[in-house]
Structure formats: structure tokens, C-alpha cells
PDB file of N, CA and C in Angstrom:
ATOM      1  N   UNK A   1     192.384  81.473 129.946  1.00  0.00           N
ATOM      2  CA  UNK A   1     191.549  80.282 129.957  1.00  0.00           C
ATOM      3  C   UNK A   1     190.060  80.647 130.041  1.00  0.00           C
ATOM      4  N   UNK A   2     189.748  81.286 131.119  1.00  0.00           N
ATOM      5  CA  UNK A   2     188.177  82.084 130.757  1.00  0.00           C
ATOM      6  C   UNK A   2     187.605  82.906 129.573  1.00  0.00           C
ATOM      7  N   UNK A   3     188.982  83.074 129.552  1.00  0.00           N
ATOM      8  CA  UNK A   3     188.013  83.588 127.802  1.00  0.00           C
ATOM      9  C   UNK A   3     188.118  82.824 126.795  1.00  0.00           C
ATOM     10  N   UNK A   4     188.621  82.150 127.142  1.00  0.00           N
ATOM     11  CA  UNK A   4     188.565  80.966 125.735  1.00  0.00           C
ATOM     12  C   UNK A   4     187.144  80.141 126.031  1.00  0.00           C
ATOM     13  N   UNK A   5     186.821  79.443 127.909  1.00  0.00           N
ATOM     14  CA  UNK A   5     185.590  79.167 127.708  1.00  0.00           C
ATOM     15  C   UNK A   5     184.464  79.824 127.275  1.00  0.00           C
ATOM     16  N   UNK A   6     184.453  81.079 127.722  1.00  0.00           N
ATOM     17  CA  UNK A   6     183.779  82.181 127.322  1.00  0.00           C
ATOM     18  C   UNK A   6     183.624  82.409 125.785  1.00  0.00           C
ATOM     19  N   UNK A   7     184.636  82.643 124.846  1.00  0.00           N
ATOM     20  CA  UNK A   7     184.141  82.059 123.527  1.00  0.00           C
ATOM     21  C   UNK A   7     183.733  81.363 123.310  1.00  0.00           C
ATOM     22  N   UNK A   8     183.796  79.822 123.479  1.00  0.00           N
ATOM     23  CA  UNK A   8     183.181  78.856 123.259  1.00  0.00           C
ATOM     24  C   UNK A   8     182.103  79.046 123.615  1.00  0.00           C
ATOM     25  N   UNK A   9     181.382  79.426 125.134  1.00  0.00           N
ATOM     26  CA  UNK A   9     180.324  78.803 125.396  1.00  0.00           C
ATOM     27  C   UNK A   9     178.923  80.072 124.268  1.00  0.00           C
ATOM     28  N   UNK A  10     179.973  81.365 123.917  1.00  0.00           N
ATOM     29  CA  UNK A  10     178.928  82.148 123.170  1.00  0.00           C
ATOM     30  C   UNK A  10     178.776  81.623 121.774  1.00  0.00           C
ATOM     31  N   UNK A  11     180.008  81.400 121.408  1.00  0.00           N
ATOM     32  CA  UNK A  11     179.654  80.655 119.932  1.00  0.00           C
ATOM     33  C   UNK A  11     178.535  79.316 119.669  1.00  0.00           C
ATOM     34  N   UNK A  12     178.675  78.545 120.880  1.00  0.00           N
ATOM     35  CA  UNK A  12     177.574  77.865 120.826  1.00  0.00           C
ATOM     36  C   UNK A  12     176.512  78.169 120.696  1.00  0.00           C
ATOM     37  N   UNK A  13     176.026  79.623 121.815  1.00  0.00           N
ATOM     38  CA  UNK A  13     174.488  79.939 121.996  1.00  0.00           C
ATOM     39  C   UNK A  13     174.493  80.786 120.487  1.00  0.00           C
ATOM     40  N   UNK A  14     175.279  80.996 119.733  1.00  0.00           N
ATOM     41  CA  UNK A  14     175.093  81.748 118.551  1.00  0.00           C
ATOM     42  C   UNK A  14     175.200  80.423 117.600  1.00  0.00           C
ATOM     43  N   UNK A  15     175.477  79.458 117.097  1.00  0.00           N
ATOM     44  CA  UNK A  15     175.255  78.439 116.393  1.00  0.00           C
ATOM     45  C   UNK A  15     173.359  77.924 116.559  1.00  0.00           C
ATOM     46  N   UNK A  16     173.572  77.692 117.737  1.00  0.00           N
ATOM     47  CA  UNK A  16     171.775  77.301 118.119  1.00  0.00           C
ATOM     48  C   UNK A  16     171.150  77.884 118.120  1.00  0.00           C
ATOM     49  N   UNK A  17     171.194  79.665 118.659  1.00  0.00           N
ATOM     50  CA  UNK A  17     170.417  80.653 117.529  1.00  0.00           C
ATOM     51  C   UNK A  17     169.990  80.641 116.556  1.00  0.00           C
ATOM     52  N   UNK A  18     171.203  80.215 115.250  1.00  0.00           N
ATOM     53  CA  UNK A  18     170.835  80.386 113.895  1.00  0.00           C
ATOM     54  C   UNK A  18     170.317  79.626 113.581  1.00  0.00           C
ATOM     55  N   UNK A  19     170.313  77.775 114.134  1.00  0.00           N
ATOM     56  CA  UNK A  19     169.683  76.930 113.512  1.00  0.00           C
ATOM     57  C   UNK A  19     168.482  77.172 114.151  1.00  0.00           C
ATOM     58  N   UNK A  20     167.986  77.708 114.892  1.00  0.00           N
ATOM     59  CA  UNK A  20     166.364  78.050 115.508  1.00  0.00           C
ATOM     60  C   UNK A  20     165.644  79.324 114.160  1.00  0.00           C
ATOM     61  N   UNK A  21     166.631  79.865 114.490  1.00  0.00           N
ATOM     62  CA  UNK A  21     165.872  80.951 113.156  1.00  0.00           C
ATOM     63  C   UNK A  21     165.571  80.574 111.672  1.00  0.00           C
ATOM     64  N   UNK A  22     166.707  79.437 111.211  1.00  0.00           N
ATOM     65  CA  UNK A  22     166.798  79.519 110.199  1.00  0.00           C
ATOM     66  C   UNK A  22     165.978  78.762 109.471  1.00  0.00           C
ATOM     67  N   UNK A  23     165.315  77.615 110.640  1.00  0.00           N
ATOM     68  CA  UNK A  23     164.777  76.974 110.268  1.00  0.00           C
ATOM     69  C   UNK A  23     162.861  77.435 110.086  1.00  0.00           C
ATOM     70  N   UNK A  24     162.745  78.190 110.353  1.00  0.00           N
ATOM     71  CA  UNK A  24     161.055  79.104 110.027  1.00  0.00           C
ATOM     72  C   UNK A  24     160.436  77.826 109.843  1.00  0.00           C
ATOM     73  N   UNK A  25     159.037  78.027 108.291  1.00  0.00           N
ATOM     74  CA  UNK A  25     158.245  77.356 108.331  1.00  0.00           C
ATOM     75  C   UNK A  25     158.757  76.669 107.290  1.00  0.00           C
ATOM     76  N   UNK A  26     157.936  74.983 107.991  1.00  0.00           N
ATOM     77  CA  UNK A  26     158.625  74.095 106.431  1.00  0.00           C
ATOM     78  C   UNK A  26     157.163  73.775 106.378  1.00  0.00           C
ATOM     79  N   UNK A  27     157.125  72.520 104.603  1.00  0.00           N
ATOM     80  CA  UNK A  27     156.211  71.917 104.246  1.00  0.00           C
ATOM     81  C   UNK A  27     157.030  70.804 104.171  1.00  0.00           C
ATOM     82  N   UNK A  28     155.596  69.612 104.083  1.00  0.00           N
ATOM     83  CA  UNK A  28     156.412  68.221 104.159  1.00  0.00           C
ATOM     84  C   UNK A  28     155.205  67.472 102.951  1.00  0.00           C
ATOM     85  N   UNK A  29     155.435  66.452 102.286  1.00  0.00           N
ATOM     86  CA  UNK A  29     154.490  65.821 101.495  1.00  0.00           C
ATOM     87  C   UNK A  29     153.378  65.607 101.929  1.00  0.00           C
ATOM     88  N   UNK A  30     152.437  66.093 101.778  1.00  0.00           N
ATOM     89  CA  UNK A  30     150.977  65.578 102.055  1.00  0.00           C
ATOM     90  C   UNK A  30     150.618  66.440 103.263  1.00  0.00           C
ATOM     91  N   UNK A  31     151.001  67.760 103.273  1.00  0.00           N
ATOM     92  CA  UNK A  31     150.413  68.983 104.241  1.00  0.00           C
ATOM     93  C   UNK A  31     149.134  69.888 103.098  1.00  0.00           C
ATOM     94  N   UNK A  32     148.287  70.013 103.862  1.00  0.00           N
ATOM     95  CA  UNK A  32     147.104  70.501 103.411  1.00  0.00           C
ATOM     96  C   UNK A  32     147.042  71.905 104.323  1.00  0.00           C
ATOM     97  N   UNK A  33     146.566  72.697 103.954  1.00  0.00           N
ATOM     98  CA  UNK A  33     145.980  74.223 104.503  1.00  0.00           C
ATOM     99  C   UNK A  33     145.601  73.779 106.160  1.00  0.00           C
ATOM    100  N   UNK A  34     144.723  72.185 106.061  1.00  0.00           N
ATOM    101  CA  UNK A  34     144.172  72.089 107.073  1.00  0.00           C
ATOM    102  C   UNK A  34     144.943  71.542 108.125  1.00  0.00           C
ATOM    103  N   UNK A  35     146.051  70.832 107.790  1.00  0.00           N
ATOM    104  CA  UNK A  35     147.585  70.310 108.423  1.00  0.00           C
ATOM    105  C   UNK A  35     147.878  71.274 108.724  1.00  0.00           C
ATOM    106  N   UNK A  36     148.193  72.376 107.928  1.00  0.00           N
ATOM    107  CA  UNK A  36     149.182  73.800 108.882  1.00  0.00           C
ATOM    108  C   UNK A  36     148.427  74.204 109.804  1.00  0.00           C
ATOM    109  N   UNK A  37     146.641  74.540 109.956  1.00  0.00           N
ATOM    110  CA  UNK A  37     146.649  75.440 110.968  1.00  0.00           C
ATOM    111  C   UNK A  37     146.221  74.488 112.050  1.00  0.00           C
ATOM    112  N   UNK A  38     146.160  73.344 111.567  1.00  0.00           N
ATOM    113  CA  UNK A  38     146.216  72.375 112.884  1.00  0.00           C
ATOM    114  C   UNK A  38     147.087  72.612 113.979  1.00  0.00           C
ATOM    115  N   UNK A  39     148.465  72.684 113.232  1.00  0.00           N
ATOM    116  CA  UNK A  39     149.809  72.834 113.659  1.00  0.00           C
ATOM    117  C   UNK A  39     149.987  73.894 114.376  1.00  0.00           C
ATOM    118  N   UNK A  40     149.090  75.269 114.435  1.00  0.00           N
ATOM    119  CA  UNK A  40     149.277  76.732 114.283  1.00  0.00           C
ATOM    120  C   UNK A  40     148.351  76.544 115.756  1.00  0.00           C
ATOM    121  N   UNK A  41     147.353  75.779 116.015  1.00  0.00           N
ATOM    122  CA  UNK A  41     146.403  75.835 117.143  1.00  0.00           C
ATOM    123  C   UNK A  41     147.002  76.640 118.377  1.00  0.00           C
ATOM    124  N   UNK A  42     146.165  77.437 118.735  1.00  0.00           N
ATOM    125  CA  UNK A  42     146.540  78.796 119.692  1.00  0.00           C
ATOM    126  C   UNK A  42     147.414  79.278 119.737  1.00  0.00           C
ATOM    127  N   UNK A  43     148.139  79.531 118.095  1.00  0.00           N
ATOM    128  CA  UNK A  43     148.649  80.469 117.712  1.00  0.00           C
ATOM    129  C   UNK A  43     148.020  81.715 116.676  1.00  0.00           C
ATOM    130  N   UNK A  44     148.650  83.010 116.669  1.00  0.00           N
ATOM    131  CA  UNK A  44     148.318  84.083 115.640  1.00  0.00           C
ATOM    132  C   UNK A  44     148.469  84.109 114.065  1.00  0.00           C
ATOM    133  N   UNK A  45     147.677  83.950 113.406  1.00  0.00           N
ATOM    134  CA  UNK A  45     148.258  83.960 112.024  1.00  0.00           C
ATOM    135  C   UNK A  45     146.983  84.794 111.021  1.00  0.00           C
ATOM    136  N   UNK A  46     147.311  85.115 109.890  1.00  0.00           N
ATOM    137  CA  UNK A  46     146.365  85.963 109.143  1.00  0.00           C
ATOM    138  C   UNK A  46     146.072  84.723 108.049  1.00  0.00           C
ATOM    139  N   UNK A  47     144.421  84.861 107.662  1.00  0.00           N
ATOM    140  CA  UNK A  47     144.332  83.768 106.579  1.00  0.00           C
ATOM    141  C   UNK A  47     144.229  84.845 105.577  1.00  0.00           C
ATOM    142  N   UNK A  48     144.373  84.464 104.247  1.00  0.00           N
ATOM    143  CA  UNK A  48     144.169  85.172 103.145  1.00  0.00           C
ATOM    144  C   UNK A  48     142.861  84.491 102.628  1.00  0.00           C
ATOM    145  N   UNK A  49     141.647  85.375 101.799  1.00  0.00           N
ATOM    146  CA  UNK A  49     140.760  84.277 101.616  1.00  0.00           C
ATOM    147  C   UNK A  49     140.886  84.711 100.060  1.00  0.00           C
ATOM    148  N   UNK A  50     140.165  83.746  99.438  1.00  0.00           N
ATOM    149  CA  UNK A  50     140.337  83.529  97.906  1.00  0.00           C
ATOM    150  C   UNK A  50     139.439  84.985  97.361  1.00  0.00           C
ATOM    151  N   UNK A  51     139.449  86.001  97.566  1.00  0.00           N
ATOM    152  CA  UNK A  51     138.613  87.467  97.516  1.00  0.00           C
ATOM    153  C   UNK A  51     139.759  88.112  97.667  1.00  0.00           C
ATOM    154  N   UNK A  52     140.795  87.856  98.482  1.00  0.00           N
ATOM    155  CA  UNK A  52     141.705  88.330  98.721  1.00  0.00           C
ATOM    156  C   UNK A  52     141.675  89.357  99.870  1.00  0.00           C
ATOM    157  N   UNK A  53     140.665  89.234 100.731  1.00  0.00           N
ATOM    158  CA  UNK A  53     140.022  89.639 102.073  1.00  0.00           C
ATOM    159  C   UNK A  53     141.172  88.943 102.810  1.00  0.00           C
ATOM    160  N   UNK A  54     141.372  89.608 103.972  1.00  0.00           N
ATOM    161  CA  UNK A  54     142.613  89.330 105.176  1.00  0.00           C
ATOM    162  C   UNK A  54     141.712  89.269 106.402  1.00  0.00           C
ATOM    163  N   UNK A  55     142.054  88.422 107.053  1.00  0.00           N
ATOM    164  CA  UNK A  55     141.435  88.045 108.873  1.00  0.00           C
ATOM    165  C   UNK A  55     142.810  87.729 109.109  1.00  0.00           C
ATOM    166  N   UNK A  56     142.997  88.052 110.244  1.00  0.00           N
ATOM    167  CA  UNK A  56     144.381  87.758 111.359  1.00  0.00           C
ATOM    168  C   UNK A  56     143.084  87.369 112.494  1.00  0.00           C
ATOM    169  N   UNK A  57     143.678  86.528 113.353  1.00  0.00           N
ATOM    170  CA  UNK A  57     143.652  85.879 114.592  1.00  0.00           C
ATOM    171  C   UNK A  57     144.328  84.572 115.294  1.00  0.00           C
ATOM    172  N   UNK A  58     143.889  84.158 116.119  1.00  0.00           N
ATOM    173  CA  UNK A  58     144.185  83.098 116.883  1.00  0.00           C
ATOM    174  C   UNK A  58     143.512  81.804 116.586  1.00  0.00           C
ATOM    175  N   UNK A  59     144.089  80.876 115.750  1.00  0.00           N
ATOM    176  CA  UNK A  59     143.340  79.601 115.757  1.00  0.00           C
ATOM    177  C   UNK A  59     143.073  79.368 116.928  1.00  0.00           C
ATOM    178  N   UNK A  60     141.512  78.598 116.849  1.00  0.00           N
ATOM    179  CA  UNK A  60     140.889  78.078 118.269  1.00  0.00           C
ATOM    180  C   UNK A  60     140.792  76.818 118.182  1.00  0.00           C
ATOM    181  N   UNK A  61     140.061  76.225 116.742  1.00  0.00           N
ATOM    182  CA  UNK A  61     139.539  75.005 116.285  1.00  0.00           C
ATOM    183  C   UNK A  61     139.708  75.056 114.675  1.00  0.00           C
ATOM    184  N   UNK A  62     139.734  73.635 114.662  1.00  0.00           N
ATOM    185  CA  UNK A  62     139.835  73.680 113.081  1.00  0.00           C
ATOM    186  C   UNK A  62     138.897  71.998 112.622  1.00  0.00           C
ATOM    187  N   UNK A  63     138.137  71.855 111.645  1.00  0.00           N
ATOM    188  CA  UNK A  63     137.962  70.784 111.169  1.00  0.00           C
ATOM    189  C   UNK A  63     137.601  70.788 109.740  1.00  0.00           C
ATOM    190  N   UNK A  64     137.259  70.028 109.361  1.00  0.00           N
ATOM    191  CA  UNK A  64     137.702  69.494 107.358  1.00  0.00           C
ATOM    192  C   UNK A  64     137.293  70.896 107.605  1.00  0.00           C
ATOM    193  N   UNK A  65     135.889  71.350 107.324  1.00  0.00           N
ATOM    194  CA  UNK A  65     135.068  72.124 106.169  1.00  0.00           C
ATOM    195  C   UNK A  65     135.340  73.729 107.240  1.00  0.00           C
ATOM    196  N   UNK A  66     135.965  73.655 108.432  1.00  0.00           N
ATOM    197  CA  UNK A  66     135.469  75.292 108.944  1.00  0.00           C
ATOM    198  C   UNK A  66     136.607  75.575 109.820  1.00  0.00           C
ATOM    199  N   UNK A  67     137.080  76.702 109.850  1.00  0.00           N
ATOM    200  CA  UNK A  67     138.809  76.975 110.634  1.00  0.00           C
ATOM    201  C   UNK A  67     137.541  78.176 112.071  1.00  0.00           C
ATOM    202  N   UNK A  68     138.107  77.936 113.159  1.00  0.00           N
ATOM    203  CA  UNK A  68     137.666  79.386 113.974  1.00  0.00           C
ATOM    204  C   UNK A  68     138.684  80.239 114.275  1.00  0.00           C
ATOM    205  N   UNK A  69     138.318  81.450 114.360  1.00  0.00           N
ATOM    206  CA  UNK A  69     139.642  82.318 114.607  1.00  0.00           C
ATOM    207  C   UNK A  69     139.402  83.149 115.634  1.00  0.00           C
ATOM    208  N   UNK A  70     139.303  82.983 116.878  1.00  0.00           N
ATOM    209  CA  UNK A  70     139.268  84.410 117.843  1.00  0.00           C
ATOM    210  C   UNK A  70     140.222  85.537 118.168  1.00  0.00           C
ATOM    211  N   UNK A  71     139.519  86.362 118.659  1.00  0.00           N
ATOM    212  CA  UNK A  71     140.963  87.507 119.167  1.00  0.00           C
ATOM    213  C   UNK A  71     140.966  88.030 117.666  1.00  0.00           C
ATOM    214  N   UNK A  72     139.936  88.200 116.823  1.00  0.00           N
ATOM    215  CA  UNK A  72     140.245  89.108 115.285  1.00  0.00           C
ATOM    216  C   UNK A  72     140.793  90.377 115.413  1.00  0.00           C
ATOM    217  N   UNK A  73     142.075  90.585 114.703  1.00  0.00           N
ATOM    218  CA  UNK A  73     142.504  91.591 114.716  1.00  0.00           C
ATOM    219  C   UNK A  73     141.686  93.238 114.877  1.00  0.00           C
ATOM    220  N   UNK A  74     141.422  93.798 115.381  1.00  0.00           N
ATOM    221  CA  UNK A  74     140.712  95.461 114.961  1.00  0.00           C
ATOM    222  C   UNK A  74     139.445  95.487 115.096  1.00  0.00           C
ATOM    223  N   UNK A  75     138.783  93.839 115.661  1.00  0.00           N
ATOM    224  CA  UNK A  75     137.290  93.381 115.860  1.00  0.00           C
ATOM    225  C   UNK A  75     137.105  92.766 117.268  1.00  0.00           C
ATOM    226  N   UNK A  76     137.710  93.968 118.709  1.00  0.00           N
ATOM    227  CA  UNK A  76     137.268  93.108 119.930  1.00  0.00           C
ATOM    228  C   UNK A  76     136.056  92.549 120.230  1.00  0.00           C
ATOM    229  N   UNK A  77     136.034  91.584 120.952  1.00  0.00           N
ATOM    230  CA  UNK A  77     134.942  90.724 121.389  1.00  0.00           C
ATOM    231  C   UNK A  77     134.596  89.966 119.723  1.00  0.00           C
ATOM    232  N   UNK A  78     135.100  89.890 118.896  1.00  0.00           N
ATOM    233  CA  UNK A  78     134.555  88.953 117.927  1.00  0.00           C
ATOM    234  C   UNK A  78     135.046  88.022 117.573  1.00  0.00           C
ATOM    235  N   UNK A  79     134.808  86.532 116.976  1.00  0.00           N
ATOM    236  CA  UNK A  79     135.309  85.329 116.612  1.00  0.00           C
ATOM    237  C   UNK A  79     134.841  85.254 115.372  1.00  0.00           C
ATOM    238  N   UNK A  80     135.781  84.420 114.216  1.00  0.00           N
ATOM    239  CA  UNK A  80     135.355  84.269 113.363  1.00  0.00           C
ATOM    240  C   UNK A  80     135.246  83.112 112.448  1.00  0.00           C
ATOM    241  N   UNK A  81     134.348  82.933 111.947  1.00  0.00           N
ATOM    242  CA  UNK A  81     134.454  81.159 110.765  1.00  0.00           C
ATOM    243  C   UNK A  81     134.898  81.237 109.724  1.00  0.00           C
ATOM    244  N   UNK A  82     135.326  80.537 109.362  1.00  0.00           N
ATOM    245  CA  UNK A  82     135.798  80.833 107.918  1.00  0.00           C
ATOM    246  C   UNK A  82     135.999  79.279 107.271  1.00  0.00           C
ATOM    247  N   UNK A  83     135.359  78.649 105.592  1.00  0.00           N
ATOM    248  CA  UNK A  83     135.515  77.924 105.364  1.00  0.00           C
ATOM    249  C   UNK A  83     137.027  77.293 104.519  1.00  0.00           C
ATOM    250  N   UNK A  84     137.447  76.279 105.229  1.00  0.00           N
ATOM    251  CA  UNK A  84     138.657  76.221 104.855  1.00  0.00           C
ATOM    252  C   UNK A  84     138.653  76.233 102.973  1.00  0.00           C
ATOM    253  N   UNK A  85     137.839  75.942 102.553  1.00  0.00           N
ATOM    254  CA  UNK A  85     137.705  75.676 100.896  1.00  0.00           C
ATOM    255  C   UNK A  85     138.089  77.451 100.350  1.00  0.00           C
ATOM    256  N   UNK A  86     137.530  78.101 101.074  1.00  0.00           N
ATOM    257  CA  UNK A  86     137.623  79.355 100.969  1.00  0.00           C
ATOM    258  C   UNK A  86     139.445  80.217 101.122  1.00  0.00           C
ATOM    259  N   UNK A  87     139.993  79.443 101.564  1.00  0.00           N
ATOM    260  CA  UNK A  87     141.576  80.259 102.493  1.00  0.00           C
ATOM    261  C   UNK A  87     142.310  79.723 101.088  1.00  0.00           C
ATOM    262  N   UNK A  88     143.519  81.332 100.941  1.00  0.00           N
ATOM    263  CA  UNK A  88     144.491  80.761  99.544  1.00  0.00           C
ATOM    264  C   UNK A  88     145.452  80.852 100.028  1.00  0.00           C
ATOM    265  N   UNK A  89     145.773  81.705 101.205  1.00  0.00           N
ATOM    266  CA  UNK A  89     147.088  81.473 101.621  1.00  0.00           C
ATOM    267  C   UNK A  89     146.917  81.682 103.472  1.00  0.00           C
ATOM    268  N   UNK A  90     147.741  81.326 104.166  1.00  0.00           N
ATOM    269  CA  UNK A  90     148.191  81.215 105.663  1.00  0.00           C
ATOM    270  C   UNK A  90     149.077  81.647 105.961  1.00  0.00           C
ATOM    271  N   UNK A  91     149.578  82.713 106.173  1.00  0.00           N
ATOM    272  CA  UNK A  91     150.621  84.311 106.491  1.00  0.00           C
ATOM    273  C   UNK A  91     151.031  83.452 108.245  1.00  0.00           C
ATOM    274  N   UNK A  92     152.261  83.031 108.463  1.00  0.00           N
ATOM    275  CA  UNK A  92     152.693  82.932 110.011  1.00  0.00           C
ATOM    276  C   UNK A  92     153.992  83.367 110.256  1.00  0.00           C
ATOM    277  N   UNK A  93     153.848  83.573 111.572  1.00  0.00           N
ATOM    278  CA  UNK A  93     155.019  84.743 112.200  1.00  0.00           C
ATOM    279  C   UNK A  93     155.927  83.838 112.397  1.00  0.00           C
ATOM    280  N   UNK A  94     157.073  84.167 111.583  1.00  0.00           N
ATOM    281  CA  UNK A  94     158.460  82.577 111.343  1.00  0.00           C
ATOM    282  C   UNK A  94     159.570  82.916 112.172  1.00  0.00           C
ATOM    283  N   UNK A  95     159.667  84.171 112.886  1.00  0.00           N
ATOM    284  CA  UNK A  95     160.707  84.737 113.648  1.00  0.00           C
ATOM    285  C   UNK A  95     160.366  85.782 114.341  1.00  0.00           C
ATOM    286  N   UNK A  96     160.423  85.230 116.044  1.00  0.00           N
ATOM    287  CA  UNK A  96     160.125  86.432 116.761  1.00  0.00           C
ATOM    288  C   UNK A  96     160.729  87.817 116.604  1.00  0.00           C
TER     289      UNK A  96
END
């Protein structure tokens, strides 16, 4: 009988595992660059900029025309601006 609860109760935590993982990053109609890193706020993510230049950091703030990023990767003590018109892609960590 204990191991039968005992299966059960692991198969569960392994069902809700997978639907946590599996589900990563979505898009939904009418998400903009500036919707995701809204979403991303004091989290880590790398922007790609249309140069094809890479910044990783920590969203701090974001509004229409300017994203901030502190904690720049390989650049202590620095923060950085960056205009959102400028970003082609948004690189985020989808699974610990």
C-alpha cells in the first residue's frame, strides 16, 4: 500500500514538473518587444540590438522609447540604455 501511494504521489510531482517546463516562453496577440520585457522586470535577459551587438542584464525599467538594464554582464558597476526601436531580438532563460 505505501508504495503504491508512493507512486502516485511521485508521478504527480513528475506530471507538474513537465507542465512547468514545458510550458517556457509564450506570445499572445498584440505582445510588443515592449510587453515582454515589461513582463521580464527584475529579471536577466540578453537584448540583441539591430547591429547585432549583445547586452545581457537585468531589466530595471522600461518605457515606450528606452529599456534600462543593470548588473551588465562583464561591465561591473555599469547600467545601461538602450532604445527599444533599436532591440531585434530578447534571448530569456525558459528553464532553470
Amino acid at each position: 500500500m505505501r508504495q503504491l501511494i508512493f507512486g502516485l504521489v511521485v508521478l504527480t510531482f513528475l506530471g507538474l514538473a513537465q507542465r512547468v517546463f514545458a510550458e517556457g516562453l509564450t506570445i499572445r496577440p498584440g505582445d510588443s518587444i515592449q510587453k515582454i520585457l515589461e513582463e521580464q522586470k527584475g529579471k536577466q535577459v540578453i537584448i540583441r540590438l539591430a547591429n547585432g551587438e549583445e547586452m545581457a542584464g537585468k531589466v530595471r525599467s522600461i518605457t515606450k522609447e528606452l529599456v534600462l538594464l543593470g548588473e551588465l554582464a562583464g561591465r561591473d558597476y555599469y547600467d545601461g540604455v538602450i532604445e527599444v526601436g533599436d532591440i531585434s531580438a530578447v534571448l530569456i532563460r525558459a528553464k532553470d
